[in-house]
PDB file of N, CA and C in Angstrom:
ATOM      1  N   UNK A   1     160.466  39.538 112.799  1.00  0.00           N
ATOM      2  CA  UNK A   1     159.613  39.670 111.661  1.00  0.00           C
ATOM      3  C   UNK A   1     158.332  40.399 112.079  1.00  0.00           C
ATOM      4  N   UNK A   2     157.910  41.222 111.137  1.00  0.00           N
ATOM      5  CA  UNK A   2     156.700  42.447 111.210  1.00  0.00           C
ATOM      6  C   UNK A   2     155.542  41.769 110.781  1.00  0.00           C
ATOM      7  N   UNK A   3     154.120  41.206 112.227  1.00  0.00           N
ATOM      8  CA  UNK A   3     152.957  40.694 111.800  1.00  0.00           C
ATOM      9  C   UNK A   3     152.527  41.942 110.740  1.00  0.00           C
ATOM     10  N   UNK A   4     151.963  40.789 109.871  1.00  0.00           N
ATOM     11  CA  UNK A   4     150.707  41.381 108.872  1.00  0.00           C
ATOM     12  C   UNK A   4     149.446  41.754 109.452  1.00  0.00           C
ATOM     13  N   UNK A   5     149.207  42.919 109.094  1.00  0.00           N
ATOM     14  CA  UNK A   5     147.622  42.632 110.107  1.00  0.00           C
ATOM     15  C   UNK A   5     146.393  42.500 108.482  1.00  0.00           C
ATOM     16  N   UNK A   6     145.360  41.776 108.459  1.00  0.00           N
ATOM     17  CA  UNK A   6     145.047  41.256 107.672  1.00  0.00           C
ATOM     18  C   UNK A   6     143.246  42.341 107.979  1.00  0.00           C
ATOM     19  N   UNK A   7     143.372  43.153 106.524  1.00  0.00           N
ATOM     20  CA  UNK A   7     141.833  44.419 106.787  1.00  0.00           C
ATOM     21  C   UNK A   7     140.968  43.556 105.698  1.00  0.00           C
ATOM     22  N   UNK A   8     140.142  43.143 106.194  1.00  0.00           N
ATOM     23  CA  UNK A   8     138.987  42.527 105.561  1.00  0.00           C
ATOM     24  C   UNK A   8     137.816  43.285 105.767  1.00  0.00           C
ATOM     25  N   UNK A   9     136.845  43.523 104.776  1.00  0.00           N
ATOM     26  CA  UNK A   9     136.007  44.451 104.409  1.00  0.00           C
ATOM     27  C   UNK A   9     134.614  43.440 104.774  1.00  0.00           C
ATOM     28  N   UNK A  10     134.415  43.536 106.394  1.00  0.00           N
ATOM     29  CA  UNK A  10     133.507  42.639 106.474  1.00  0.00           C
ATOM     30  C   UNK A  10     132.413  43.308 107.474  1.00  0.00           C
ATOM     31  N   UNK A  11     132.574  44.129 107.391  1.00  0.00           N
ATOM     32  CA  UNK A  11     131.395  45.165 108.004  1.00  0.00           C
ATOM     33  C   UNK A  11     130.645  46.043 107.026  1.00  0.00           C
ATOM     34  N   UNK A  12     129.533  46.519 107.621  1.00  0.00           N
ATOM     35  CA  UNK A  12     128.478  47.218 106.405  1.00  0.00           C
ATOM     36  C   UNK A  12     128.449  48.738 107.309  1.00  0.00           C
ATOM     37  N   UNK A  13     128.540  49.577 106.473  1.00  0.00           N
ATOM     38  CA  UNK A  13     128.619  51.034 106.916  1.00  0.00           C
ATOM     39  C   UNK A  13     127.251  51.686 106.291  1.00  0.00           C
ATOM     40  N   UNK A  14     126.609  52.875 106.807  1.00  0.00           N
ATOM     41  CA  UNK A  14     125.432  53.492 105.562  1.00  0.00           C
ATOM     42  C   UNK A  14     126.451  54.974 106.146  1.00  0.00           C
ATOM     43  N   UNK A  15     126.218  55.634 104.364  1.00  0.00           N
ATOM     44  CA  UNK A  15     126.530  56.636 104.173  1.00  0.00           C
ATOM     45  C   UNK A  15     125.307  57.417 103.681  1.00  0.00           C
ATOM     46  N   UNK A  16     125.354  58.805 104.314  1.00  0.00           N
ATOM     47  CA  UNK A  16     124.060  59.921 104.352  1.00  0.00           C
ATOM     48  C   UNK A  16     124.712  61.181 104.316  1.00  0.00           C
ATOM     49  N   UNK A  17     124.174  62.021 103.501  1.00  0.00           N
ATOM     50  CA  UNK A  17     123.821  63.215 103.675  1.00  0.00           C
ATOM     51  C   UNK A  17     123.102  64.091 104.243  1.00  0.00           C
ATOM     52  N   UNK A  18     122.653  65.343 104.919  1.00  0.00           N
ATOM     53  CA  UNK A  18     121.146  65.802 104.580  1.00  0.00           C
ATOM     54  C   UNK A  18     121.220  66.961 103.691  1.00  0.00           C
ATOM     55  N   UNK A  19     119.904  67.203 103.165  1.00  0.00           N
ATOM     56  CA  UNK A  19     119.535  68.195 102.559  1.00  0.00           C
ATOM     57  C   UNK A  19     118.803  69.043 103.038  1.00  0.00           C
ATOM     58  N   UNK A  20     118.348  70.324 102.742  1.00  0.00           N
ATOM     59  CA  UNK A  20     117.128  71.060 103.675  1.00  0.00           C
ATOM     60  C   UNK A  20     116.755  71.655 102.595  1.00  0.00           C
ATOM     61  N   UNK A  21     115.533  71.908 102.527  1.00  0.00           N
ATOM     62  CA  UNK A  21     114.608  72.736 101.570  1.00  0.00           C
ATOM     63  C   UNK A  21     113.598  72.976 101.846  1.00  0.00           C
ATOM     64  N   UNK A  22     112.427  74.087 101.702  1.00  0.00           N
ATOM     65  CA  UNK A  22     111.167  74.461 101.712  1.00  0.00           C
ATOM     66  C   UNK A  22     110.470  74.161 101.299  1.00  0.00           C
ATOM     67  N   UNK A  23     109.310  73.888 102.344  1.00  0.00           N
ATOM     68  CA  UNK A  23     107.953  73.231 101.205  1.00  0.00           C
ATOM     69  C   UNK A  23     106.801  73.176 102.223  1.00  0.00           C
ATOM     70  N   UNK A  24     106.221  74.376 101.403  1.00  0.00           N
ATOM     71  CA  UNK A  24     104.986  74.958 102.250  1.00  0.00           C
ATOM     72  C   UNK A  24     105.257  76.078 103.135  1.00  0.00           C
ATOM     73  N   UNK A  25     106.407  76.270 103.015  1.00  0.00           N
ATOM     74  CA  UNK A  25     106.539  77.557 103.836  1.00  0.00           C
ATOM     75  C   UNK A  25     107.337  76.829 105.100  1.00  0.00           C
ATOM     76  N   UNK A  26     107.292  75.215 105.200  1.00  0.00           N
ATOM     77  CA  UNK A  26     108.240  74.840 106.269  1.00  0.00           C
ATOM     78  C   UNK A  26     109.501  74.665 105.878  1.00  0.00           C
ATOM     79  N   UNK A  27     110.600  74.517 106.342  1.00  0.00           N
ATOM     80  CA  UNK A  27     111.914  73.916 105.669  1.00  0.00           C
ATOM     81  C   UNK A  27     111.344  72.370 106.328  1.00  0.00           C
ATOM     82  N   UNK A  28     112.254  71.778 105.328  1.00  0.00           N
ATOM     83  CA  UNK A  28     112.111  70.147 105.604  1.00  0.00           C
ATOM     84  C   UNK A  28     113.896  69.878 105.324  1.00  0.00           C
ATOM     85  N   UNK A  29     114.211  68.907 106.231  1.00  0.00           N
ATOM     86  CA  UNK A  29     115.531  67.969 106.461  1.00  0.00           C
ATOM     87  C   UNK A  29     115.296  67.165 105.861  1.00  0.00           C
ATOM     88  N   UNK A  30     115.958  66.360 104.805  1.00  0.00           N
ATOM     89  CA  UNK A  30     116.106  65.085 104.365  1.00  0.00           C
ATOM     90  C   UNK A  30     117.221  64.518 104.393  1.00  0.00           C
ATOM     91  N   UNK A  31     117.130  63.157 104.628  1.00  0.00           N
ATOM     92  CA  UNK A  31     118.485  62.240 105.326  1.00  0.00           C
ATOM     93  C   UNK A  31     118.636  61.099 103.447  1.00  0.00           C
ATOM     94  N   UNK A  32     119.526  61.854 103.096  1.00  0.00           N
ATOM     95  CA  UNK A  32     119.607  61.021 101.691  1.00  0.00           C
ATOM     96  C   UNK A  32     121.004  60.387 101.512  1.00  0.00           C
ATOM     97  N   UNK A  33     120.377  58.432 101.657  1.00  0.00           N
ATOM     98  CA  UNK A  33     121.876  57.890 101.378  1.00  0.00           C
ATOM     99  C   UNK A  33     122.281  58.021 100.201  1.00  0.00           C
ATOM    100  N   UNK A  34     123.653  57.131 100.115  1.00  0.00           N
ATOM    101  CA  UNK A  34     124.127  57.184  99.152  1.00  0.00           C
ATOM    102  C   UNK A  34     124.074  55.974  98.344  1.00  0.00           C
ATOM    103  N   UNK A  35     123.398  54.975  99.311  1.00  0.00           N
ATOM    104  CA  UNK A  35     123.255  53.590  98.400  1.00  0.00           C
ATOM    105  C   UNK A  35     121.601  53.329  98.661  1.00  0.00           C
ATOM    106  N   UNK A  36     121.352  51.855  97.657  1.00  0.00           N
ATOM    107  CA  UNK A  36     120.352  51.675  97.835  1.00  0.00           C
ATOM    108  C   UNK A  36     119.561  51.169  99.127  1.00  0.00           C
ATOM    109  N   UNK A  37     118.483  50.815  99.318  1.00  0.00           N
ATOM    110  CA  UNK A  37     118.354  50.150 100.810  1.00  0.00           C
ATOM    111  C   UNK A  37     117.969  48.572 100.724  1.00  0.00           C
ATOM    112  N   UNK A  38     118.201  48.232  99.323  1.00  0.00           N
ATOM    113  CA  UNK A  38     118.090  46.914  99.155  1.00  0.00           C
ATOM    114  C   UNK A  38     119.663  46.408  99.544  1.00  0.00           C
ATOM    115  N   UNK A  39     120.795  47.008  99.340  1.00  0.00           N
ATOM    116  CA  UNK A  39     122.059  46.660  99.072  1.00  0.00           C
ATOM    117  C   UNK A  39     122.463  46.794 100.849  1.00  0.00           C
ATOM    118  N   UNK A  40     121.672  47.862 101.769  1.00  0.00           N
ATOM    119  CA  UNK A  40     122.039  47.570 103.138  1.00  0.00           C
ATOM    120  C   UNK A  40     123.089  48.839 103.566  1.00  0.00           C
ATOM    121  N   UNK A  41     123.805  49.329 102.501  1.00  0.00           N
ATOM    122  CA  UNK A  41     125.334  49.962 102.791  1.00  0.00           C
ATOM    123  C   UNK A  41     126.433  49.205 101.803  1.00  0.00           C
ATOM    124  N   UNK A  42     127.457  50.043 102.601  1.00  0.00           N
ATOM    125  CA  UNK A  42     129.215  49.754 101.676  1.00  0.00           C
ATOM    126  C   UNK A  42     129.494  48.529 102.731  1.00  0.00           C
ATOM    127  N   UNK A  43     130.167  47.753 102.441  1.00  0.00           N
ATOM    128  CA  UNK A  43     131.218  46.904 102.778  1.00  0.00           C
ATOM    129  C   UNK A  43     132.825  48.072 103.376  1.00  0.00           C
ATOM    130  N   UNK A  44     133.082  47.435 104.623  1.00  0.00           N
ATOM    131  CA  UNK A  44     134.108  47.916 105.104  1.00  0.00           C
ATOM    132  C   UNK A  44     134.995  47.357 105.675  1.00  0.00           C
ATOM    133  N   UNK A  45     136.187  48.120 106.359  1.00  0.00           N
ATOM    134  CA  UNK A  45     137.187  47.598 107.480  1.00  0.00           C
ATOM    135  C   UNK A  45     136.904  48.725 108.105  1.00  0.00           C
ATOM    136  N   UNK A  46     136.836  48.387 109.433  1.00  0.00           N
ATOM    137  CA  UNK A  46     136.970  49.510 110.831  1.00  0.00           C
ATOM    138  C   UNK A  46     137.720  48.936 111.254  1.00  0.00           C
ATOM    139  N   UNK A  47     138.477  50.404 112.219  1.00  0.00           N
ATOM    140  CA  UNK A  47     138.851  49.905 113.216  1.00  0.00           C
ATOM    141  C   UNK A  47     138.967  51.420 114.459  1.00  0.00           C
ATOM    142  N   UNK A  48     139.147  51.456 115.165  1.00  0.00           N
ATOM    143  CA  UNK A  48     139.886  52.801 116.134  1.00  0.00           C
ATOM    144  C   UNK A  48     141.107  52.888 115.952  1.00  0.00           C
ATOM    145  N   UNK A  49     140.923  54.395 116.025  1.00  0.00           N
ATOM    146  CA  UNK A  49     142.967  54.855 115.502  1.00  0.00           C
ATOM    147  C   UNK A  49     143.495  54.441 116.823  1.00  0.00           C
ATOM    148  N   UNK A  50     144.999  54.403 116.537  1.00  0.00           N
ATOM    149  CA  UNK A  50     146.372  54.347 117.775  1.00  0.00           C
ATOM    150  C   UNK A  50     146.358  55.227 118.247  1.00  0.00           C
ATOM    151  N   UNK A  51     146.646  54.834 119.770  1.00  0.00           N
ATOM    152  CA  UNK A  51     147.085  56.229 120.495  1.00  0.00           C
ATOM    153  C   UNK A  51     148.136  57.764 119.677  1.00  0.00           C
ATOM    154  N   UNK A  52     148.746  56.967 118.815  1.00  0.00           N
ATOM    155  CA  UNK A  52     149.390  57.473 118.277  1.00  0.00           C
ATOM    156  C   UNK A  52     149.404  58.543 117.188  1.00  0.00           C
ATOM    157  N   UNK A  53     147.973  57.622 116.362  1.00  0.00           N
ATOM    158  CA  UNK A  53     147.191  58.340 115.222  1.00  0.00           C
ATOM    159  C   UNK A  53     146.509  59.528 115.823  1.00  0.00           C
ATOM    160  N   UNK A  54     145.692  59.137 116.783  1.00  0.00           N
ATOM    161  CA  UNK A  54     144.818  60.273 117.755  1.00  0.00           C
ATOM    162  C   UNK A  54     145.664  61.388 118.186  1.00  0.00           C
ATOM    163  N   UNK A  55     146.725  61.222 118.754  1.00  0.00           N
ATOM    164  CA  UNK A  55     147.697  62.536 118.895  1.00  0.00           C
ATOM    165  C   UNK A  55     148.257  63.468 117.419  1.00  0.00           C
ATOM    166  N   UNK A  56     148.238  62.156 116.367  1.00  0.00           N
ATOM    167  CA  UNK A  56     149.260  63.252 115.455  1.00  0.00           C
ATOM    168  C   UNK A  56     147.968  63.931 114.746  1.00  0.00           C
ATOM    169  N   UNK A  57     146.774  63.548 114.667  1.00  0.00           N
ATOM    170  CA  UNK A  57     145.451  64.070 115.006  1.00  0.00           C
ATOM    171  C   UNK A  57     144.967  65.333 115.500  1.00  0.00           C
ATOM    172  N   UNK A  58     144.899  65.136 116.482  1.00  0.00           N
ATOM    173  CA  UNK A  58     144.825  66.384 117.474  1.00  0.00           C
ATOM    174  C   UNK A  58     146.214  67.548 117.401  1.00  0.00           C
ATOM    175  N   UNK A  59     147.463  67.144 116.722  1.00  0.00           N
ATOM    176  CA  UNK A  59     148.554  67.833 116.493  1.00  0.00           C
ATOM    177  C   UNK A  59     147.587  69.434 115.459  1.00  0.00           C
ATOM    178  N   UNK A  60     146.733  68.821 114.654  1.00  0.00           N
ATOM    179  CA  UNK A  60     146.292  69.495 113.599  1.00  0.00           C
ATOM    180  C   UNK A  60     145.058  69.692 113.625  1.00  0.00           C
ATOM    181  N   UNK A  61     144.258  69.457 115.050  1.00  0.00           N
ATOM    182  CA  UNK A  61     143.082  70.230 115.181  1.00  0.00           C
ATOM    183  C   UNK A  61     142.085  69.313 115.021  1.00  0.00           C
ATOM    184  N   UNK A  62     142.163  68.258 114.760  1.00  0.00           N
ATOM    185  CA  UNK A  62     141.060  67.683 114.079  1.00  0.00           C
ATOM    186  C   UNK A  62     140.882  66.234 115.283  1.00  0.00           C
ATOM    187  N   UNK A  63     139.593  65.775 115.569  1.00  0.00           N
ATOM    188  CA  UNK A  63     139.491  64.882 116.884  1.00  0.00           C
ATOM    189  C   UNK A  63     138.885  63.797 115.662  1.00  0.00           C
ATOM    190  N   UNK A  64     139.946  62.806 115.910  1.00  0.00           N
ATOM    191  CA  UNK A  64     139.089  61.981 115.299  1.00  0.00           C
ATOM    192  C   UNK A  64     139.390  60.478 115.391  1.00  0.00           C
ATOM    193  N   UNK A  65     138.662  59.461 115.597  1.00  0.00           N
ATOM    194  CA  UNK A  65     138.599  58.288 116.508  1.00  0.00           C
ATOM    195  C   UNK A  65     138.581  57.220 116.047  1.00  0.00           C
ATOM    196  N   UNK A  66     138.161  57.470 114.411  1.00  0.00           N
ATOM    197  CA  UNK A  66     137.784  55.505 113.941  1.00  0.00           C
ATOM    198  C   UNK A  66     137.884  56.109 112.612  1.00  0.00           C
ATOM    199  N   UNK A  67     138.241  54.913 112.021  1.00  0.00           N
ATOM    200  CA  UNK A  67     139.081  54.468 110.843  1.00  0.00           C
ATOM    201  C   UNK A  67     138.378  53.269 109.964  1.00  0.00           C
ATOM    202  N   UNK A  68     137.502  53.890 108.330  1.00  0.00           N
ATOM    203  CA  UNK A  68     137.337  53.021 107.870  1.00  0.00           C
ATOM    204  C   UNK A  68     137.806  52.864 106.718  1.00  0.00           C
ATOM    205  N   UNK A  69     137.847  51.500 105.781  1.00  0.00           N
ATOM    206  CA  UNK A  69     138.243  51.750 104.775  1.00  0.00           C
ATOM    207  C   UNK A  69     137.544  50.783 103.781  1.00  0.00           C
ATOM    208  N   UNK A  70     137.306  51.580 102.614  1.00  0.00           N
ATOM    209  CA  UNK A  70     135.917  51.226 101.438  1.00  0.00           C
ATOM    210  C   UNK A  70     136.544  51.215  99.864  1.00  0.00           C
ATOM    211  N   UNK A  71     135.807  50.099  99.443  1.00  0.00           N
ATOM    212  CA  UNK A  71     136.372  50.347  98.021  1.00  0.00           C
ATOM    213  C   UNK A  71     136.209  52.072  97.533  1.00  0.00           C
ATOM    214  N   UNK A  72     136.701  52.254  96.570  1.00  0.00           N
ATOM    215  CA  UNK A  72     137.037  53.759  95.939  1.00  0.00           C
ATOM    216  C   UNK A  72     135.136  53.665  95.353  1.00  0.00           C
ATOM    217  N   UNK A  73     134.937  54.749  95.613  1.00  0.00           N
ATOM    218  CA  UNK A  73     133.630  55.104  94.729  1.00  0.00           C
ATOM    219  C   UNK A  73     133.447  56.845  94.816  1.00  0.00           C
ATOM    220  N   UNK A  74     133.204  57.321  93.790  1.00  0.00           N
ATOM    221  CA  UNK A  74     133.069  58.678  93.622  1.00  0.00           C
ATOM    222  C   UNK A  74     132.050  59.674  93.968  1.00  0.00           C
ATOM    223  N   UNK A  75     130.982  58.860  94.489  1.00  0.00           N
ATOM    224  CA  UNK A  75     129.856  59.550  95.531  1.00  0.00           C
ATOM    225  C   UNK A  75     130.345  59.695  97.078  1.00  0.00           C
ATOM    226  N   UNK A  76     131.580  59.466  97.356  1.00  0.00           N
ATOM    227  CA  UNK A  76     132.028  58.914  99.042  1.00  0.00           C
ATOM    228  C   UNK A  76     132.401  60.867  98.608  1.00  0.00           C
ATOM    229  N   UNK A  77     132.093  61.268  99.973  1.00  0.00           N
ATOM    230  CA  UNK A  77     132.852  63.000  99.834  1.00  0.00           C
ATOM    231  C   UNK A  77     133.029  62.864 101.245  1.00  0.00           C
ATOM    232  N   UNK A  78     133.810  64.192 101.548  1.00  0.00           N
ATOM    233  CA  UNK A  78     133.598  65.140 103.116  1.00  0.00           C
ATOM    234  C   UNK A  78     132.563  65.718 103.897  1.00  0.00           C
ATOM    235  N   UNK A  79     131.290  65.644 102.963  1.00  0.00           N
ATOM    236  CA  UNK A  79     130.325  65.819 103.412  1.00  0.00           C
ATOM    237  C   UNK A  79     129.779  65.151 103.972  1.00  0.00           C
ATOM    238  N   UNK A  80     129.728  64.268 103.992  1.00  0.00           N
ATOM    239  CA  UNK A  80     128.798  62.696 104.338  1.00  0.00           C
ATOM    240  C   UNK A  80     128.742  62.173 105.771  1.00  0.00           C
ATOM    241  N   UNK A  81     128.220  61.656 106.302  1.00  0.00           N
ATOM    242  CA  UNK A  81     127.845  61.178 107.647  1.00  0.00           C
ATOM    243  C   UNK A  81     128.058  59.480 107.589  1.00  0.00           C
ATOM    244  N   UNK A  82     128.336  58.705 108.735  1.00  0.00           N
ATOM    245  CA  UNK A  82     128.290  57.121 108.592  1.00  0.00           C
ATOM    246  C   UNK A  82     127.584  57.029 109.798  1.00  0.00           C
ATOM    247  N   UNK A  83     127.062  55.870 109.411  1.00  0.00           N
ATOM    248  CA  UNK A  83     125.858  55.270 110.499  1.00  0.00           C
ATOM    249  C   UNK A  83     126.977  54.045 110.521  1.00  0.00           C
ATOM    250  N   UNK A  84     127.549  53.544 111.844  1.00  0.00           N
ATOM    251  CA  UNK A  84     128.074  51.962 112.414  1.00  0.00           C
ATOM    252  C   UNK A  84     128.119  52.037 113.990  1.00  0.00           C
ATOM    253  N   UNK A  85     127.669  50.706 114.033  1.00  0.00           N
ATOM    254  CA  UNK A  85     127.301  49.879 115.461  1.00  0.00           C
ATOM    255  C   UNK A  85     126.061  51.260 116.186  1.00  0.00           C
ATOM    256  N   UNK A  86     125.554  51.359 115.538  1.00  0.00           N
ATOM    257  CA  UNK A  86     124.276  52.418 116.421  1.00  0.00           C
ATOM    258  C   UNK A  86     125.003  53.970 116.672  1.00  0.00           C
ATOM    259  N   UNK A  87     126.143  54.292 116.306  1.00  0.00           N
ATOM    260  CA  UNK A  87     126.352  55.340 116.407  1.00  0.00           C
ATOM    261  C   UNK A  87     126.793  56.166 115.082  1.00  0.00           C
ATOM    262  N   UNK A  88     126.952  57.378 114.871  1.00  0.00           N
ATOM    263  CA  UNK A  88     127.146  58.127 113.857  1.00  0.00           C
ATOM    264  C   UNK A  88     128.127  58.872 113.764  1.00  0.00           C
ATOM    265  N   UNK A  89     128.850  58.977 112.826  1.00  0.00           N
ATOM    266  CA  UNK A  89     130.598  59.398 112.470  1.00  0.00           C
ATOM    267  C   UNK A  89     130.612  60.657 111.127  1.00  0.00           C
ATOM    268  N   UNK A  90     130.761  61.946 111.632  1.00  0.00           N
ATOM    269  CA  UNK A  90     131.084  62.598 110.636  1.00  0.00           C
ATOM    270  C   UNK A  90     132.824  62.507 109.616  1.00  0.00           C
ATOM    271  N   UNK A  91     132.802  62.484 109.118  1.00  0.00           N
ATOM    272  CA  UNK A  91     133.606  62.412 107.924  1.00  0.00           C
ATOM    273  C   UNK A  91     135.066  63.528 108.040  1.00  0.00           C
ATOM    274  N   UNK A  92     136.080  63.487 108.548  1.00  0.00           N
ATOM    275  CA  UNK A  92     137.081  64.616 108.786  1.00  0.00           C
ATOM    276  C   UNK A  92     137.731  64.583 107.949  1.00  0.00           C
ATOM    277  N   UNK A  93     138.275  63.379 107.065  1.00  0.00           N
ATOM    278  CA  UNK A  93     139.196  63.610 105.943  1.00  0.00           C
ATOM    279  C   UNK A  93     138.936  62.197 105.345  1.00  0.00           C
ATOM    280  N   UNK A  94     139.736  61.953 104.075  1.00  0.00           N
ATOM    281  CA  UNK A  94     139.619  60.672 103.372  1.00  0.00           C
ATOM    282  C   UNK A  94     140.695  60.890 102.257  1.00  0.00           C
ATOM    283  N   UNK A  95     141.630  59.879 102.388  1.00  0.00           N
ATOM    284  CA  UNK A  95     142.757  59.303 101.881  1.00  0.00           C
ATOM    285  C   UNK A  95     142.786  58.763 100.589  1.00  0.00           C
ATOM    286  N   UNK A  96     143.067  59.364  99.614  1.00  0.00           N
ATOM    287  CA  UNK A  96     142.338  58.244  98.048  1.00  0.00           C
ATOM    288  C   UNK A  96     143.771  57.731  97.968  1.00  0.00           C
ATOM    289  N   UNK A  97     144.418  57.539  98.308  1.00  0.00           N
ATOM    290  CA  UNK A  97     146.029  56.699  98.107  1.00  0.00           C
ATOM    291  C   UNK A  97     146.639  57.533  96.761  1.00  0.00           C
ATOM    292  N   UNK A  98     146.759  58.643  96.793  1.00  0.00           N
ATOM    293  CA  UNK A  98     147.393  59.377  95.600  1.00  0.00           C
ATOM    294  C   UNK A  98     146.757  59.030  94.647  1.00  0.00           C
ATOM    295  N   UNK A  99     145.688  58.975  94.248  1.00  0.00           N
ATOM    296  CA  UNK A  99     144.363  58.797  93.039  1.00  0.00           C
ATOM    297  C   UNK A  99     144.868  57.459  92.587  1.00  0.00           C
ATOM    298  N   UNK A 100     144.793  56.251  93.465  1.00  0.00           N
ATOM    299  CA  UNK A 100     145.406  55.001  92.806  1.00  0.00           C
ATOM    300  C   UNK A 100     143.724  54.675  92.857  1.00  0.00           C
ATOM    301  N   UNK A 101     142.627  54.892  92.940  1.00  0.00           N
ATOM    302  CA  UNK A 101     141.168  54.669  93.153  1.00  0.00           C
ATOM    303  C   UNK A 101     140.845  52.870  93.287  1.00  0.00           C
ATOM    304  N   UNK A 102     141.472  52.502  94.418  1.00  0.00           N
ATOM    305  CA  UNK A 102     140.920  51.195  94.761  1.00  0.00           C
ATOM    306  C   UNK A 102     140.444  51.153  95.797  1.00  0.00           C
ATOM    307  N   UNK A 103     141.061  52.031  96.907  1.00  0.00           N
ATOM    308  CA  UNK A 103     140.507  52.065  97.921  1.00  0.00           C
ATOM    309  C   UNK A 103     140.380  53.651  98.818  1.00  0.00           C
ATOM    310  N   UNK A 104     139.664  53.920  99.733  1.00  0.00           N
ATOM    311  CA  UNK A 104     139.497  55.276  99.838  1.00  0.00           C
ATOM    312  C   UNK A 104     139.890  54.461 101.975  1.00  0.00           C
ATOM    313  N   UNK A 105     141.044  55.430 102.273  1.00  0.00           N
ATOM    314  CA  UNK A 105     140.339  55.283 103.866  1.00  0.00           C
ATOM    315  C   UNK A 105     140.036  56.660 104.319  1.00  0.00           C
ATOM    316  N   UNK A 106     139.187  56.534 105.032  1.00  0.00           N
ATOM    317  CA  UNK A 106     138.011  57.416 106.083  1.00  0.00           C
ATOM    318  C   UNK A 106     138.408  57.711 106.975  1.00  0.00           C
ATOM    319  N   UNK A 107     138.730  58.544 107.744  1.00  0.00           N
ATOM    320  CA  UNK A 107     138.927  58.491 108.892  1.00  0.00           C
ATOM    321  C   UNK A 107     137.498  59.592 109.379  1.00  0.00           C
ATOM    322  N   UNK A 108     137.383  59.670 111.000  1.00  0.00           N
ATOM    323  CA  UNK A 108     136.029  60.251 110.952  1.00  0.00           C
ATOM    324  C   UNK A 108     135.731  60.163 112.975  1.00  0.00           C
ATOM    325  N   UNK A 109     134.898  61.224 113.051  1.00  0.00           N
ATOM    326  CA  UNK A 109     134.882  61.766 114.428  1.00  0.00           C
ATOM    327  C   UNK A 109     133.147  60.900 114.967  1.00  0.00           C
ATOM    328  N   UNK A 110     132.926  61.257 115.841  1.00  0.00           N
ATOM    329  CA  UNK A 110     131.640  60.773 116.537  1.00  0.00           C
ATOM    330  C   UNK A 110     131.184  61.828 117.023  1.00  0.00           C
ATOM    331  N   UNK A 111     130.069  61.562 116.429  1.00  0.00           N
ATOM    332  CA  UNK A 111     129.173  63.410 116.599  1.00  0.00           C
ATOM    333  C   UNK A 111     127.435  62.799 117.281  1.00  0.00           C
ATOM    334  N   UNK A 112     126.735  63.701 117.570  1.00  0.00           N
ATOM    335  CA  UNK A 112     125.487  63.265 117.521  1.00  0.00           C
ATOM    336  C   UNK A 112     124.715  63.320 115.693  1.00  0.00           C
ATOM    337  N   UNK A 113     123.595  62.336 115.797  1.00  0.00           N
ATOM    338  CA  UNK A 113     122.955  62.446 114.795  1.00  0.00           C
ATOM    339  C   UNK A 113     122.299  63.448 114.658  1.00  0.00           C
ATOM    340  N   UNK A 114     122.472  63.780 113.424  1.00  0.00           N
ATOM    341  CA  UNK A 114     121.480  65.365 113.224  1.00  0.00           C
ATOM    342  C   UNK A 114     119.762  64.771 112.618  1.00  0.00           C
ATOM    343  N   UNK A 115     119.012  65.600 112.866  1.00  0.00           N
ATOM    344  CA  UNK A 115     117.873  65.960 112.615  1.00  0.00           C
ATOM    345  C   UNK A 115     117.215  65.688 111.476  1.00  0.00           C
ATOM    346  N   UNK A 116     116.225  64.929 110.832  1.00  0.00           N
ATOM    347  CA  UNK A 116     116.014  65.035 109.795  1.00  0.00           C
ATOM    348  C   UNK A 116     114.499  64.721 109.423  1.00  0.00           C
ATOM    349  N   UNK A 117     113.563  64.738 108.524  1.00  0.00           N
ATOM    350  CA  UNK A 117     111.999  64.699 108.549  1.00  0.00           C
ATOM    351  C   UNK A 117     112.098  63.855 107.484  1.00  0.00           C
ATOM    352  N   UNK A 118     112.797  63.668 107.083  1.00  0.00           N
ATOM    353  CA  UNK A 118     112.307  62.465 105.529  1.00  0.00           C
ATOM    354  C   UNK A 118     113.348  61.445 105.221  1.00  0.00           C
ATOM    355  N   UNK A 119     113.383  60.370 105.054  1.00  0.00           N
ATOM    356  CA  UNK A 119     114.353  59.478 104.476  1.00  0.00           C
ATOM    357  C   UNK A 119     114.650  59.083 102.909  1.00  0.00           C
ATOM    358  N   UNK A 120     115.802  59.707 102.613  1.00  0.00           N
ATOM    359  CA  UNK A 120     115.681  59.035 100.952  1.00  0.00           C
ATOM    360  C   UNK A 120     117.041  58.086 100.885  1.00  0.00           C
ATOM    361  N   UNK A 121     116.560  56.665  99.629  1.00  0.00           N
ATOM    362  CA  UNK A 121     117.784  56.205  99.162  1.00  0.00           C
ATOM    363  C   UNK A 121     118.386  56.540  98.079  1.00  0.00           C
ATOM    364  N   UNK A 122     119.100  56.050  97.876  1.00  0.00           N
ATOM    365  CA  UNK A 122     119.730  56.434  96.216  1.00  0.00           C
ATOM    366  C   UNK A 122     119.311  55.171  95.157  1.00  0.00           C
ATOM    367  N   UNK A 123     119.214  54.903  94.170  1.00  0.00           N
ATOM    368  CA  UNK A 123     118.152  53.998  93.456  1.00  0.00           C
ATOM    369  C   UNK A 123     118.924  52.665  93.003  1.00  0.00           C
ATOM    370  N   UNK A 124     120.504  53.354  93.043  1.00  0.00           N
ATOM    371  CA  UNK A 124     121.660  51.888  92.697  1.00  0.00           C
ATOM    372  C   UNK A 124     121.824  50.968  94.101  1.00  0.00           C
TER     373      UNK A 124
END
């Protein structure tokens, strides 16, 4: 018999963008989440891909190491950056389960944090 493995959404992820724009003649970086900063972040499941996942991975170019998965919400894109456990994860692809919109998984690389001069939240 095939264990269940049991994904409980018990970790908090922050999702960011940046933006860049001029002002004053400087460009300015802004690091704008996607949630509020009262709310903390999304609720998640992580985990690191299988040796297995990581190869069929790299089959197609793409390096990518950890695996989350978030209720469905329509601000989550390819653009986006995740902040978990002190390090930062760009965004390589995301799975909407054939538009069944309950749950979205993430999968996503480890990059350095980029640069930014201003912090914004989002107001929900």
């Amino acid at each position: 018999m095939k264990e269940r493995r049991c994904e409980v959404k018990d970790k908090k992820i922050k999702l960011f963008k940046t933006a860049s724009g001029v002002v004053w003649g400087f460009e300015r970086v802004v690091k704008e989440y996607i949630h509020s900063q009262e709310c903390g972040g999304v609720w998640t499941y992580v985990r690191h891909l299988s040796q297995q996942e990581r190869y069929s991975a790299k089959a197609i170019r793409t390096e990518e190491n950890i695996l989350f998965k978030v209720t469905a919400n329509p601000k989550i894109t390819e653009d986006l950056y995740i902040e978990f456990g002190g390090k930062t994860y760009e965004i390589t692809s995301i799975d909407r389960f054939e538009f069944n919109r309950t749950d979205y998984v993430i999968r996503a690389k480890e990059v350095a944090p980029p640069t930014f001069d201003e912090v914004q939240y989002d107001e929900y």
